[in-house]
N, C-alpha and C. Protein backbone atom coordinates (compact mmCIF):
# COMPACT_ATOMS: atom_id res chain seq x y z
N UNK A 1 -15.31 -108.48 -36.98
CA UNK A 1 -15.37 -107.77 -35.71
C UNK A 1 -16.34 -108.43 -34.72
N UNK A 2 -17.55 -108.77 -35.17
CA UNK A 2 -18.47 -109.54 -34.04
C UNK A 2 -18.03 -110.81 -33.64
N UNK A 3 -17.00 -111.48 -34.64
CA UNK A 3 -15.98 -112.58 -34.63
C UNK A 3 -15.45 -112.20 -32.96
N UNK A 4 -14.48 -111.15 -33.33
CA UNK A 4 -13.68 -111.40 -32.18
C UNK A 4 -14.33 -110.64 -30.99
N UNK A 5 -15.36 -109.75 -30.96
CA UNK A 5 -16.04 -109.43 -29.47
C UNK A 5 -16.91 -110.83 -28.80
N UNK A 6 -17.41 -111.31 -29.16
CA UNK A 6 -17.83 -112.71 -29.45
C UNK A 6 -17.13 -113.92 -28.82
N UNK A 7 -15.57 -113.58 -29.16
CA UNK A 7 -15.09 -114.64 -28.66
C UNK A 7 -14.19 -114.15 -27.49
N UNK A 8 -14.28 -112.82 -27.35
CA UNK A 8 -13.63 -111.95 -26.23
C UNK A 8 -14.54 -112.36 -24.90
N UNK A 9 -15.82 -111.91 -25.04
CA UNK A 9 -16.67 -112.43 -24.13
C UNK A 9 -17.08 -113.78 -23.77
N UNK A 10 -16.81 -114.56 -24.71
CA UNK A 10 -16.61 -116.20 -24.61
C UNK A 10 -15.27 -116.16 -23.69
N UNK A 11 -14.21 -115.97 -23.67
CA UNK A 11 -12.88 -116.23 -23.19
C UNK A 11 -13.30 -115.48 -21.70
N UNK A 12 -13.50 -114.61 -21.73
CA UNK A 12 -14.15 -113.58 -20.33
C UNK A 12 -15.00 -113.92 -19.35
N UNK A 13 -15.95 -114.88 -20.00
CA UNK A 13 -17.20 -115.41 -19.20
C UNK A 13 -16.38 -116.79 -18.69
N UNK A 14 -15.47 -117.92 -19.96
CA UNK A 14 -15.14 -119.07 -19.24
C UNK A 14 -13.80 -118.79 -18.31
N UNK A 15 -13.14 -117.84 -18.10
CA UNK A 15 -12.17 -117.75 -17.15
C UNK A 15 -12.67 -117.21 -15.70
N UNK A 16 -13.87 -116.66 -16.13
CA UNK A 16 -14.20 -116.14 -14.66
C UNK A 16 -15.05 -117.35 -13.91
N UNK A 17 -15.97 -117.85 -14.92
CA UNK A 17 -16.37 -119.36 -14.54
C UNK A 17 -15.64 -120.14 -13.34
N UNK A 18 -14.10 -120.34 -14.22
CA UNK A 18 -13.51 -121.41 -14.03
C UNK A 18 -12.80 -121.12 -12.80
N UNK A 19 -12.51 -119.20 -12.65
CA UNK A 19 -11.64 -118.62 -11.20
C UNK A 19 -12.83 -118.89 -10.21
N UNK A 20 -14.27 -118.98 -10.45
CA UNK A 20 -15.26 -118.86 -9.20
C UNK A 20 -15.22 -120.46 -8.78
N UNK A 21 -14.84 -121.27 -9.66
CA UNK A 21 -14.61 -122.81 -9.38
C UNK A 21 -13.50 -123.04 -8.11
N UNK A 22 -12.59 -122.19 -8.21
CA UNK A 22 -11.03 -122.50 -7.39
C UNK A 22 -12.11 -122.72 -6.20
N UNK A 23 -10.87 -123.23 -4.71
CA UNK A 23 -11.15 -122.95 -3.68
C UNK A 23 -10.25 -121.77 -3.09
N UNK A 24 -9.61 -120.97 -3.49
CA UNK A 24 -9.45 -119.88 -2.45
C UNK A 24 -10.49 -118.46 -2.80
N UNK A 25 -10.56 -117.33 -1.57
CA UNK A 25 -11.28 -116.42 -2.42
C UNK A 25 -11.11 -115.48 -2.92
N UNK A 26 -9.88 -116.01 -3.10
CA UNK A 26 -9.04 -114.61 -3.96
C UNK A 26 -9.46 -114.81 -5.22
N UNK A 27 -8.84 -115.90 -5.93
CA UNK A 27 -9.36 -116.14 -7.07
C UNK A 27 -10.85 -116.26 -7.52
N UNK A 28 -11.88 -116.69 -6.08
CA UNK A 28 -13.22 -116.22 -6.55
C UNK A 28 -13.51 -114.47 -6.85
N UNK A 29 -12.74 -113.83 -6.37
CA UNK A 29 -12.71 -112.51 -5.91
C UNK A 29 -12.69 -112.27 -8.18
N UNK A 30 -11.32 -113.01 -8.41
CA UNK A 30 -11.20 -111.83 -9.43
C UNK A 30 -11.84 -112.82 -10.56
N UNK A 31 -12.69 -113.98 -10.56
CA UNK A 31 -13.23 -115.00 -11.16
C UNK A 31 -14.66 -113.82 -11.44
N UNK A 32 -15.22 -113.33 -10.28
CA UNK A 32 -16.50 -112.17 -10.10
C UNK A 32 -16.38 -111.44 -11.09
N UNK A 33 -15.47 -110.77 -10.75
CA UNK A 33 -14.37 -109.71 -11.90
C UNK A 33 -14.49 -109.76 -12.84
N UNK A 34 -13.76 -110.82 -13.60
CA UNK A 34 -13.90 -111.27 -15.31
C UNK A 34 -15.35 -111.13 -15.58
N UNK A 35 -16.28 -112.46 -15.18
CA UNK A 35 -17.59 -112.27 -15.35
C UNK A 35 -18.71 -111.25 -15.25
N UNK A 36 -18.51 -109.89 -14.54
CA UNK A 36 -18.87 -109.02 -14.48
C UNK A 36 -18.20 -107.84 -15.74
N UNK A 37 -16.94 -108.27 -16.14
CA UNK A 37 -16.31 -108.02 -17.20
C UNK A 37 -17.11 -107.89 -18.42
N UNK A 38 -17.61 -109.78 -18.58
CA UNK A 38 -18.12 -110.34 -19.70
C UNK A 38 -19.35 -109.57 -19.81
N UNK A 39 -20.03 -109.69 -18.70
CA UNK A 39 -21.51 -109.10 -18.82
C UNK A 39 -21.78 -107.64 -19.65
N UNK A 40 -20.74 -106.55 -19.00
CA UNK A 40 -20.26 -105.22 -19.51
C UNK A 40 -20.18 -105.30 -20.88
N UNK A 41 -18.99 -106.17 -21.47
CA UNK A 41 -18.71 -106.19 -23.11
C UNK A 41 -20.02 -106.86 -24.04
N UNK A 42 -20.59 -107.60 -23.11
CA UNK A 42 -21.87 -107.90 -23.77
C UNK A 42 -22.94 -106.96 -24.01
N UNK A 43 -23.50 -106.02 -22.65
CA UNK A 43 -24.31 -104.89 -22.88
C UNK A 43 -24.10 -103.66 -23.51
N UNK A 44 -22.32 -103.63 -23.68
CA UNK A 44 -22.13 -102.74 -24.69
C UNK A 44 -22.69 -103.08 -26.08
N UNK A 45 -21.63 -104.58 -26.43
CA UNK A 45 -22.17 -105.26 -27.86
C UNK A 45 -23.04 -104.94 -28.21
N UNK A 46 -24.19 -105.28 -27.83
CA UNK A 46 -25.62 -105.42 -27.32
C UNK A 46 -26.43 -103.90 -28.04
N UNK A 47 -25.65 -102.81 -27.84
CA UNK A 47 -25.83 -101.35 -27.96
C UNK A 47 -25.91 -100.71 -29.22
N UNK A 48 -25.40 -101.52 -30.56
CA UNK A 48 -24.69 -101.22 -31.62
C UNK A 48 -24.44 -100.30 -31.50
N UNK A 49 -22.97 -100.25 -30.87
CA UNK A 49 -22.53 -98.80 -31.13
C UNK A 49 -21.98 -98.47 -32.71
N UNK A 50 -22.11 -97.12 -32.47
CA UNK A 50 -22.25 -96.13 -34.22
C UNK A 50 -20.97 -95.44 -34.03
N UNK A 51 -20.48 -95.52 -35.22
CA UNK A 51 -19.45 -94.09 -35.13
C UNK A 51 -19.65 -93.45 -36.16
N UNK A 52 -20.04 -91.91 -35.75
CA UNK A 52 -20.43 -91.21 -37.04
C UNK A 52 -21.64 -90.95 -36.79
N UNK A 53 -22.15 -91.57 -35.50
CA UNK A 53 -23.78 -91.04 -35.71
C UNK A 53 -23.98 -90.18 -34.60
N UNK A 54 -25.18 -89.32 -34.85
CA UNK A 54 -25.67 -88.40 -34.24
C UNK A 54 -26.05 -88.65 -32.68
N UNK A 55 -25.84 -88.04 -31.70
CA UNK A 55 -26.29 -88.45 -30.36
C UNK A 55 -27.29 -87.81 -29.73
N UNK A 56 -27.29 -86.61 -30.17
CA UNK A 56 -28.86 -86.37 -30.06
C UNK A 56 -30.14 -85.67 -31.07
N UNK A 57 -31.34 -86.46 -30.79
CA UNK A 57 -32.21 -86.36 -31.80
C UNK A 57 -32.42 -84.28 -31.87
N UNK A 58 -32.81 -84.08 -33.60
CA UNK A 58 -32.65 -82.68 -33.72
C UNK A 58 -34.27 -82.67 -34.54
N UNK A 59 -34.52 -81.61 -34.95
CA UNK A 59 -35.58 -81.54 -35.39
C UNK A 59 -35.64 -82.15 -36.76
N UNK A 60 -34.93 -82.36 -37.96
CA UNK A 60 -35.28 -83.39 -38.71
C UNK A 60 -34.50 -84.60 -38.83
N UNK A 61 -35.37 -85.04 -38.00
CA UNK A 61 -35.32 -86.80 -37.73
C UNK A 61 -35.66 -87.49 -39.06
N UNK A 62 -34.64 -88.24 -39.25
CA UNK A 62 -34.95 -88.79 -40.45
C UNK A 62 -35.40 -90.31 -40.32
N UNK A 63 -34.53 -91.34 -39.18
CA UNK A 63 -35.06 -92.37 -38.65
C UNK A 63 -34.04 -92.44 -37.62
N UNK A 64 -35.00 -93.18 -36.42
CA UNK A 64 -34.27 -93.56 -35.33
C UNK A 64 -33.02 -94.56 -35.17
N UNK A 65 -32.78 -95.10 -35.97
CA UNK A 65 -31.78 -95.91 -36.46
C UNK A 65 -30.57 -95.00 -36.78
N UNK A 66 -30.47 -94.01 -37.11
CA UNK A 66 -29.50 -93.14 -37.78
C UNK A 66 -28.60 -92.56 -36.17
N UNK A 67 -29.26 -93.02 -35.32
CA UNK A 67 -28.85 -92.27 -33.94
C UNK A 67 -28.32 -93.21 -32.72
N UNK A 68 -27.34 -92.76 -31.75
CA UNK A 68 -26.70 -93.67 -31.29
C UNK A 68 -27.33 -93.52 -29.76
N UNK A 69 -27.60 -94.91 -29.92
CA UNK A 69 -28.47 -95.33 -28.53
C UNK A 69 -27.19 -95.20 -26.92
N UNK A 70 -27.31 -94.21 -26.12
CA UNK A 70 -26.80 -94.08 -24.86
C UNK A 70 -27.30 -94.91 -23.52
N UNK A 71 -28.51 -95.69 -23.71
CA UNK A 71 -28.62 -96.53 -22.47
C UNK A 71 -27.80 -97.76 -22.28
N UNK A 72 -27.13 -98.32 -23.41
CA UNK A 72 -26.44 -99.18 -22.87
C UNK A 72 -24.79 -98.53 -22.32
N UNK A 73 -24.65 -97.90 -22.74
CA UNK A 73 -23.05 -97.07 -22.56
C UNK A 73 -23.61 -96.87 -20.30
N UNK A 74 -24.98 -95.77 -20.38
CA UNK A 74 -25.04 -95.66 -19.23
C UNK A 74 -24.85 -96.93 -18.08
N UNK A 75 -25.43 -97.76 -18.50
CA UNK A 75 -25.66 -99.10 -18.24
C UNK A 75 -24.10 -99.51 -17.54
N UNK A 76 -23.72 -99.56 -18.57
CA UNK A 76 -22.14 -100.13 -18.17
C UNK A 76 -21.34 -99.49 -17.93
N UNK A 77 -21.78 -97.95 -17.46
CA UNK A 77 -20.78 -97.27 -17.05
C UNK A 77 -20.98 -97.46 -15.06
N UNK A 78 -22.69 -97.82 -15.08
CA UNK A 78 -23.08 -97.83 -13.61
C UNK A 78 -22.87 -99.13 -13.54
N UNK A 79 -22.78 -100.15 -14.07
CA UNK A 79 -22.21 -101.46 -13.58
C UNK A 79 -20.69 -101.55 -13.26
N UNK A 80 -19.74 -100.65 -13.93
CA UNK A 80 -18.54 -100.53 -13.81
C UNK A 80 -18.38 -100.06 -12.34
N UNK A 81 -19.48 -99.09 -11.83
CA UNK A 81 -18.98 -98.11 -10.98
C UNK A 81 -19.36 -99.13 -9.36
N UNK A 82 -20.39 -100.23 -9.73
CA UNK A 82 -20.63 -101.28 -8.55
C UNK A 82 -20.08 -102.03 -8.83
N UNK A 83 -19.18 -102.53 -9.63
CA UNK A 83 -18.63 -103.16 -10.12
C UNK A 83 -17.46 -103.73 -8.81
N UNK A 84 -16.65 -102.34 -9.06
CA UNK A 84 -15.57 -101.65 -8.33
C UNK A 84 -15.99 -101.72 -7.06
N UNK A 85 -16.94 -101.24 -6.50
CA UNK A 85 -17.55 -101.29 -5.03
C UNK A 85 -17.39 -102.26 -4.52
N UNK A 86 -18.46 -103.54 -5.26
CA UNK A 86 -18.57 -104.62 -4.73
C UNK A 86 -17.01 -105.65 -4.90
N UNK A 87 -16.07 -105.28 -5.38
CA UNK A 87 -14.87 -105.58 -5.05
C UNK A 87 -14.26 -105.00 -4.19
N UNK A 88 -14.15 -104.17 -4.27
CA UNK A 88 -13.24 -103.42 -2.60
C UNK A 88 -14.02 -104.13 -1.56
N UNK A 89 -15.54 -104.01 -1.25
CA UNK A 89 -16.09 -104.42 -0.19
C UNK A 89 -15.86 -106.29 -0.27
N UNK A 90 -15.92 -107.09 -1.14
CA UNK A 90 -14.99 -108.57 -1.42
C UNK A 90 -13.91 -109.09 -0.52
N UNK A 91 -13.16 -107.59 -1.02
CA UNK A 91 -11.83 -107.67 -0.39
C UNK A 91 -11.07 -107.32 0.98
N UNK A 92 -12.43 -106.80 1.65
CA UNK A 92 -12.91 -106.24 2.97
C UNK A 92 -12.99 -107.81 3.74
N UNK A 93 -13.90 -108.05 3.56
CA UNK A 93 -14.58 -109.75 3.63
C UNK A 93 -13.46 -110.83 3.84
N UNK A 94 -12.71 -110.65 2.56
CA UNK A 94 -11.34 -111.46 2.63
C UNK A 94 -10.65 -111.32 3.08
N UNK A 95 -10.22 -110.11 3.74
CA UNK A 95 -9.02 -109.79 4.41
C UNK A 95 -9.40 -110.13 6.24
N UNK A 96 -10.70 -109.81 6.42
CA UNK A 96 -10.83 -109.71 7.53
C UNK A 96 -11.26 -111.31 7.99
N UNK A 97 -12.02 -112.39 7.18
CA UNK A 97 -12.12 -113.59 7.42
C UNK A 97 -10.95 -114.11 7.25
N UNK A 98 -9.61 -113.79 6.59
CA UNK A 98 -8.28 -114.82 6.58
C UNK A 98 -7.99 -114.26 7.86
N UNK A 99 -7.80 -113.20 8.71
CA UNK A 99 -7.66 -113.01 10.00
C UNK A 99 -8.11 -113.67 10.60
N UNK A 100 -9.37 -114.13 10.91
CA UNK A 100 -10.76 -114.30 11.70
C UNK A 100 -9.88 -116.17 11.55
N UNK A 101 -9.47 -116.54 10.52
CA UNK A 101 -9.61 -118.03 10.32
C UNK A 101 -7.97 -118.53 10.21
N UNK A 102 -7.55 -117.75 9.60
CA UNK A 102 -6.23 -117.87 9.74
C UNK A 102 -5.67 -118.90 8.22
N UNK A 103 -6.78 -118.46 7.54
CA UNK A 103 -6.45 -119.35 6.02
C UNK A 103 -6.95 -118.62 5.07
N UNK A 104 -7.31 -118.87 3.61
CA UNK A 104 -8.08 -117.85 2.78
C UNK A 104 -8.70 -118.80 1.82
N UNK A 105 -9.09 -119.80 2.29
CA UNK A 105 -9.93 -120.87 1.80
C UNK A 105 -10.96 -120.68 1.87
N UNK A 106 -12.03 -121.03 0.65
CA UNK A 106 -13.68 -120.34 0.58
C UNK A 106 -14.07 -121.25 1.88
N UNK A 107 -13.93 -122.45 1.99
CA UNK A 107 -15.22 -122.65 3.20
C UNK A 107 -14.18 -122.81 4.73
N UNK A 108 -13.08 -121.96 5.52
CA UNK A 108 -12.26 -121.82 5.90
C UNK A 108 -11.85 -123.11 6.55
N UNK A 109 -11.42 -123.48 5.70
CA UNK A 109 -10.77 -124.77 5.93
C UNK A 109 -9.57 -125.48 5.28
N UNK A 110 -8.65 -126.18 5.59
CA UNK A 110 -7.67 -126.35 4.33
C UNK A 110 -8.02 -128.12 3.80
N UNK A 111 -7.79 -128.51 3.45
CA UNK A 111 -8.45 -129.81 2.47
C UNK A 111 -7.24 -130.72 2.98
């Protein structure tokens, strides 16, 4: 299992890499995307999530380990939620500079 989250976020991080490489900004647009993706599946990873374990501490605590840590879940639930933002507002940017330029080339220009 850490096999394949591992290599999920490997595949996640080099495609978004490689979309922020293009020159148009669409594809930088969803290149952001993936990599903000990767980051998410990582801070979950990151979380060991438990199944089966207790979520909140009760009066006999036996060890803190036995209990499932919620700051990374929060974490990536508020990165998800700017996530989303800062794409719509991207796509604000893009729509209104391919007007403005009349192309959708990152440095508005065509090669």
């Amino acid at each position: 299992m850490p096999f394949l989250v591992a290599t999920s976020i490997g595949i996640l991080a080099g495609s978004g890499v490689w979309l922020l490489l293009r020159p148009r900004t669409y594809q930088v647009i969803i290149g952001l995307s993936l990599c903000s993706y990767a980051v998410n599946l990582f801070i979950f990873s990151m979380g060991r999530l438990r199944s089966g374990a207790a979520p909140i501490l009760s009066s006999n605590v036996g060890s803190l380990a036995d209990y499932a840590d919620p700051v990374p879940q929060a974490l990536v639930l508020t990165a998800i939620v700017i996530g989303f933002a800062t794409t719509a507002l991207f796509l604000v940017v893009l729509l209104a500079s391919r007007g403005l330029t009349g192309t959708d080339h990152v440095d508005g220009q065509e090669p």
